[in-house]
Protein backbone atom coordinates (compact mmCIF):
# COMPACT_ATOMS: atom_id res chain seq x y z
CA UNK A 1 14.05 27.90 -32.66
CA UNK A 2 16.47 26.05 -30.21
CA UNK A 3 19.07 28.36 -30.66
CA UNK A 4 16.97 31.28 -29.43
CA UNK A 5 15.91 29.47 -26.47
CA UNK A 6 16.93 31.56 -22.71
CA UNK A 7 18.83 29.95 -20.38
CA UNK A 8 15.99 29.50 -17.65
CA UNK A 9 13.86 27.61 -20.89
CA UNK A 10 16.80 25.37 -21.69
CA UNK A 11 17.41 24.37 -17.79
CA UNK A 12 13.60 23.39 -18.01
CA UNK A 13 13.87 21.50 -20.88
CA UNK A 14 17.11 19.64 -19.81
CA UNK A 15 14.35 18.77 -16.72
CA UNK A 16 12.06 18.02 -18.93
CA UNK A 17 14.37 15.35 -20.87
CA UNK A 18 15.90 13.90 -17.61
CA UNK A 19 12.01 13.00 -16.65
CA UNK A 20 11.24 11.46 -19.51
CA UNK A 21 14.41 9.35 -19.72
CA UNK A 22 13.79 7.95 -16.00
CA UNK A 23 9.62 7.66 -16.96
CA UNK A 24 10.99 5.21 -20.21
CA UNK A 25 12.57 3.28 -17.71
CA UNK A 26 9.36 2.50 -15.80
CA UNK A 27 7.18 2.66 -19.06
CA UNK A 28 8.97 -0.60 -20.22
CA UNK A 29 9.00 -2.18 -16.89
CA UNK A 30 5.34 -1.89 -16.85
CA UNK A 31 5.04 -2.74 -20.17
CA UNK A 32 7.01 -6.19 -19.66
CA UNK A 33 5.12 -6.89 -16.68
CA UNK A 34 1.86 -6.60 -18.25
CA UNK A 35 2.96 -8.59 -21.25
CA UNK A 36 4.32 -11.23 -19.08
CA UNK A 37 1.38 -11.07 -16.49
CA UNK A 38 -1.31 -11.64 -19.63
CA UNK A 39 0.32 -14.28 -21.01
CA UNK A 40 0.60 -16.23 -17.75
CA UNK A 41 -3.50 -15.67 -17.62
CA UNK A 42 -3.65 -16.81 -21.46
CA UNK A 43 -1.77 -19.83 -20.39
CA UNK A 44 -4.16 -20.99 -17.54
CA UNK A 45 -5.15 -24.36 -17.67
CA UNK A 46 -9.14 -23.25 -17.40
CA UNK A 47 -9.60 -27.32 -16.11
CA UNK A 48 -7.58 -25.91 -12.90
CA UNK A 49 -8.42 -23.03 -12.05
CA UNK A 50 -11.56 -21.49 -10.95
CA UNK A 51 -14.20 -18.69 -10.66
CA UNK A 52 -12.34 -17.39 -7.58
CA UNK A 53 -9.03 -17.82 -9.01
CA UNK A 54 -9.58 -15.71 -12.13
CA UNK A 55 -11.46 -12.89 -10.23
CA UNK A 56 -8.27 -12.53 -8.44
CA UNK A 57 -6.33 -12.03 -11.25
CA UNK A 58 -8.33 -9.49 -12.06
CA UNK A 59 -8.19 -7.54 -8.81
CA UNK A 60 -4.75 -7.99 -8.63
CA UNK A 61 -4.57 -6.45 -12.10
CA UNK A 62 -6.80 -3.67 -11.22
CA UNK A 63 -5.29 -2.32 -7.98
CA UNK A 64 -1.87 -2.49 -9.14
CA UNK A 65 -2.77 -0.60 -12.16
CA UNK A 66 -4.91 1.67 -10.35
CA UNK A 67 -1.95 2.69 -7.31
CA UNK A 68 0.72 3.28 -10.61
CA UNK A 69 -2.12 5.34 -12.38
CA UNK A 70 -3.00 7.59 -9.54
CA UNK A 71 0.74 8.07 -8.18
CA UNK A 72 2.39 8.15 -12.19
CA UNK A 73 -0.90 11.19 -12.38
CA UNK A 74 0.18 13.00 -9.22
CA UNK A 75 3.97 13.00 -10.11
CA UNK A 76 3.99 13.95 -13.46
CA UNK A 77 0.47 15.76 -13.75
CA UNK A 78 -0.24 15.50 -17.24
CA UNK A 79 -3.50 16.88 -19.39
CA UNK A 80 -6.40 15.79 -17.69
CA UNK A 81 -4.59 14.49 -14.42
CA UNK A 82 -7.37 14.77 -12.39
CA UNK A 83 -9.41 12.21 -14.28
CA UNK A 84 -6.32 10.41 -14.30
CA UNK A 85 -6.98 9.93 -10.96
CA UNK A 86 -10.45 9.25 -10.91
CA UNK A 87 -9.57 6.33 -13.29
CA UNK A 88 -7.07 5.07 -10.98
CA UNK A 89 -9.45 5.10 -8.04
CA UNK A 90 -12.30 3.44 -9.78
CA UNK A 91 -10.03 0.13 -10.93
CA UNK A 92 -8.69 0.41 -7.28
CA UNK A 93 -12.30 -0.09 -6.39
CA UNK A 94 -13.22 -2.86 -8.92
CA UNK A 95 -10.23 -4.79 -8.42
CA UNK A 96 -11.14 -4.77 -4.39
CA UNK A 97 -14.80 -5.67 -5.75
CA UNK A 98 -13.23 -8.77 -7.98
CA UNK A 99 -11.66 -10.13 -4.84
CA UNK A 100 -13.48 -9.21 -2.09
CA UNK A 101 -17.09 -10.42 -3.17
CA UNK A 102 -17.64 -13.96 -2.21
CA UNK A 103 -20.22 -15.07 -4.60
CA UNK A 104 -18.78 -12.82 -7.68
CA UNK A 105 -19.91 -14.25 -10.85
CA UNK A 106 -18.50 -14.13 -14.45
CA UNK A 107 -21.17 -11.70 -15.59
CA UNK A 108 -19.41 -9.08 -12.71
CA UNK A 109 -16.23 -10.23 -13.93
CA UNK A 110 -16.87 -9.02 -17.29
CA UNK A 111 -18.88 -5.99 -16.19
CA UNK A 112 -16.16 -4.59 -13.92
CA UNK A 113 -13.49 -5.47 -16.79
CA UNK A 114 -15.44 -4.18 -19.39
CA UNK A 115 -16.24 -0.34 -17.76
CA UNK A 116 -12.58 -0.84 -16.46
CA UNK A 117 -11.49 -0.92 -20.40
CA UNK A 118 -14.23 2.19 -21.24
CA UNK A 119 -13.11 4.22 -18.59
CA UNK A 120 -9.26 3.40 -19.73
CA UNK A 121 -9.98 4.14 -23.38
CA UNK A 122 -11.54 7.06 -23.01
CA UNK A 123 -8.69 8.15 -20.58
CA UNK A 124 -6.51 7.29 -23.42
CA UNK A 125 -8.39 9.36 -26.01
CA UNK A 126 -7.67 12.42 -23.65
CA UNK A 127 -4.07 11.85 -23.48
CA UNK A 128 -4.18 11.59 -27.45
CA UNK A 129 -5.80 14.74 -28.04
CA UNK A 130 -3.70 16.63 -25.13
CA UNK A 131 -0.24 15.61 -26.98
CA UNK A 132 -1.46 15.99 -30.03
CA UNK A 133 1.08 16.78 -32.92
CA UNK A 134 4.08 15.40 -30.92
CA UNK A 135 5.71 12.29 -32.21
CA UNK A 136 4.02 8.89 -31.41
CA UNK A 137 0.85 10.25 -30.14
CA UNK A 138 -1.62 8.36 -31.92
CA UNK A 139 -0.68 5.43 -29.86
CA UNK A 140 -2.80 6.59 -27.10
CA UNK A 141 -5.62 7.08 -29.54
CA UNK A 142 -5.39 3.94 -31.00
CA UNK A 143 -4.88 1.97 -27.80
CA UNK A 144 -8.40 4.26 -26.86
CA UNK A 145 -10.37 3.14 -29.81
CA UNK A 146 -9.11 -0.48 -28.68
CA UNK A 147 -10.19 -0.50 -25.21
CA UNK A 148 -13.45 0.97 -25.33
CA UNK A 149 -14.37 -1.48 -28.32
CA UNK A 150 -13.21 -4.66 -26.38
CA UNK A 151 -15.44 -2.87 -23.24
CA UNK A 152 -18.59 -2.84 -25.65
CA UNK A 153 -17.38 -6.05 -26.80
CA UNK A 154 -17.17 -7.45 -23.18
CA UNK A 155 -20.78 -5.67 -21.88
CA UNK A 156 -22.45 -6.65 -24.64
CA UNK A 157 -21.71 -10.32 -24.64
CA UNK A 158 -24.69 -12.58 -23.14
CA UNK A 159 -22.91 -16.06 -23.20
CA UNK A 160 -19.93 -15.33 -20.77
CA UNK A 161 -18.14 -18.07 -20.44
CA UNK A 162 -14.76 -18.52 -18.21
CA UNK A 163 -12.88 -18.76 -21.52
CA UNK A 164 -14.53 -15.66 -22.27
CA UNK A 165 -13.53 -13.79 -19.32
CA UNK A 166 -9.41 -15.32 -19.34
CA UNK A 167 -9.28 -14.58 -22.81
CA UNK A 168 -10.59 -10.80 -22.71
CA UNK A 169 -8.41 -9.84 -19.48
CA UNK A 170 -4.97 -11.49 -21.02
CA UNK A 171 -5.86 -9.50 -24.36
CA UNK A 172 -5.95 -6.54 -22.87
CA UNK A 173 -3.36 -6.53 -20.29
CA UNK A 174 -1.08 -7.83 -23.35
CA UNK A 175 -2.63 -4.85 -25.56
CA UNK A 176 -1.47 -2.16 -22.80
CA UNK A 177 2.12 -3.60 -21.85
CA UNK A 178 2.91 -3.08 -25.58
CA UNK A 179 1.20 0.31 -25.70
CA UNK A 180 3.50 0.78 -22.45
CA UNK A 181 6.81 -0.41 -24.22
CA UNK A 182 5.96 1.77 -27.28
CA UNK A 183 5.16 5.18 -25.07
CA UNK A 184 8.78 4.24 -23.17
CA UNK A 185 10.58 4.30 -26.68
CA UNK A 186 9.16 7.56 -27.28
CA UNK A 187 10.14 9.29 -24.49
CA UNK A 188 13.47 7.70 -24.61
CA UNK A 189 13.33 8.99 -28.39
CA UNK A 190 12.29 12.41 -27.27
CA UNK A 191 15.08 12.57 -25.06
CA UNK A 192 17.76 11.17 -27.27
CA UNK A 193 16.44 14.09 -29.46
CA UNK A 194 16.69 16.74 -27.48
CA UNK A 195 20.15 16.04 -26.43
CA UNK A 196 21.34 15.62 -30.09
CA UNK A 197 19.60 18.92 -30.48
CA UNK A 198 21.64 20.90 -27.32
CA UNK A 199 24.72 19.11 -28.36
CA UNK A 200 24.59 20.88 -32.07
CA UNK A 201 23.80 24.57 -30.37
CA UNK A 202 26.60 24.24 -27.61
CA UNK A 203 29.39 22.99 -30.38
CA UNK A 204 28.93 26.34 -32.57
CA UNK A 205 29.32 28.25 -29.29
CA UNK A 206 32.42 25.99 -28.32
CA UNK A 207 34.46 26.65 -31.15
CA UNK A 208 33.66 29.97 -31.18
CA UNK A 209 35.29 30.44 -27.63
CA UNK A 210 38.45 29.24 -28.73
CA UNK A 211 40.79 31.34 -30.12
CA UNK A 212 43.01 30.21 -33.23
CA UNK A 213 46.50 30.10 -32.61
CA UNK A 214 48.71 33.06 -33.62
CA UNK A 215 50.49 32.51 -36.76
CA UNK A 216 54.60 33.14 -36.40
CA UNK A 217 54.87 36.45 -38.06
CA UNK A 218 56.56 36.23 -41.16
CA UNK A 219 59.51 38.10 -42.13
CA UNK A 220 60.11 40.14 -44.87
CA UNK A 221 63.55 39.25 -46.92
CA UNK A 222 64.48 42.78 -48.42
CA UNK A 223 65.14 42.88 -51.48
CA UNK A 224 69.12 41.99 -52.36
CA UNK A 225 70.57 44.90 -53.73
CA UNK A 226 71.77 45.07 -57.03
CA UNK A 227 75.67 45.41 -57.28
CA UNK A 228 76.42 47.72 -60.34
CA UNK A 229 80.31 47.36 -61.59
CA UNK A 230 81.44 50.32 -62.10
CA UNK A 231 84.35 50.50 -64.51
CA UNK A 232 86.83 52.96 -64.39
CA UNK A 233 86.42 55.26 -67.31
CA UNK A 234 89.41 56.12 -69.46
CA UNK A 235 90.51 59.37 -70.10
């Protein structure tokens, strides 16, 4: 099917492949930083720390994922990019909510993280069915299933506790880096394949331009004659 591929579609796809090589690349940075990030909040001492502190972990979380969701939606404008953006927007507005409210309580806390992790599953579950059939992309829909069950999880608790609150934001920020490092393998794997796959049509095509060298001609010995003695005959 590659083979019969027009010039114009293979320029595309060689676009195509470059993208998704340079999106790996910010896939796993994201993906680190959001594995690093949750297990800094996992690791606070909850003795010295506060209310105030942990809401602005949270809002820091929120607006930096929602800026990378809207402008990653805008650049690349995937299935469903405009609720990509909507998405993006609303944690931008919850995370300003987490910091800016003076008198923010842990049940906000856990209400604004747990629609966050609905509204980011179900997000998820769109970008499942929109790729699906290409390689890997059940991660989406199982990182969906997991976010909108820890958001049920999180709105229907009724003893929230600060443990409660570190303990479901490090989760999930740790649960979406490594959905984030898994999505940059596969488009690092996508690309990897499509080169392997241009490679084998342009070799063919390759050896086919080059001519074989020209054999020496090879010359023909003639036959050696046969001498016949001829004896004299005797009269």
């Amino acid at each position: 099917m590659a083979a019969t591929m027009t010039a114009s579609q293979r320029r595309a796809g060689d676009a195509i492949s470059d993208f998704a090589g340079k999106a790996a690349w910010v896939y796993l940075a994201a993906g680190i930083l959001s594995v690093l990030f949750g297990a800094v909040v996992l690791s606070l001492v909850l003795d010295w720390v506060g209310l105030y502190t942990v809401a602005l972990f949270v809002g820091i979380f929120l607006i930096a994922w929602g800026v990378l969701h809207i402008l990653a939606a805008l650049l690349d404008q995937p299935a469903h990019w405009v609720w990509h953006v909507l998405g993006g927007a609303l944690a931008v507005g919850a995370g300003a909510l987490a910091i800016a409210w003076p008198d923010v309580t842990l049940f906000v806390l856990v209400v604004i993280i747990g629609w966050s992790l609905i509204v980011w599953g179900v997000l998820d579950l769109l970008s499942a069915f929109a790729t699906y059939g290409m390689r890997h992309w059940w991660l989406y829909l199982i990182r969906g299933i997991v976010s909108i069950a820890l958001g049920f999880l999180a709105l229907g608790r009724e003893d929230v506790t600060l443990y409660f609150v570190v303990t479901l934001l490090g989760a999930f920020v740790i649960i979406w880096g490594l959905g984030d490092i898994l999505i940059a393998f596969m488009l690092h794997g996508a690309k990897a394949k499509w080169e392997r796959e241009q490679r084998a049509i342009r070799q063919p095509s390759t050896n086919a331009g080059t001519r074989p060298a020209k054999k020496a001609p090879v010359r023909k010995t003639a036959p050696a004659r046969k001498t016949t003695r001829t004896t004299a005959k005797r009269r």
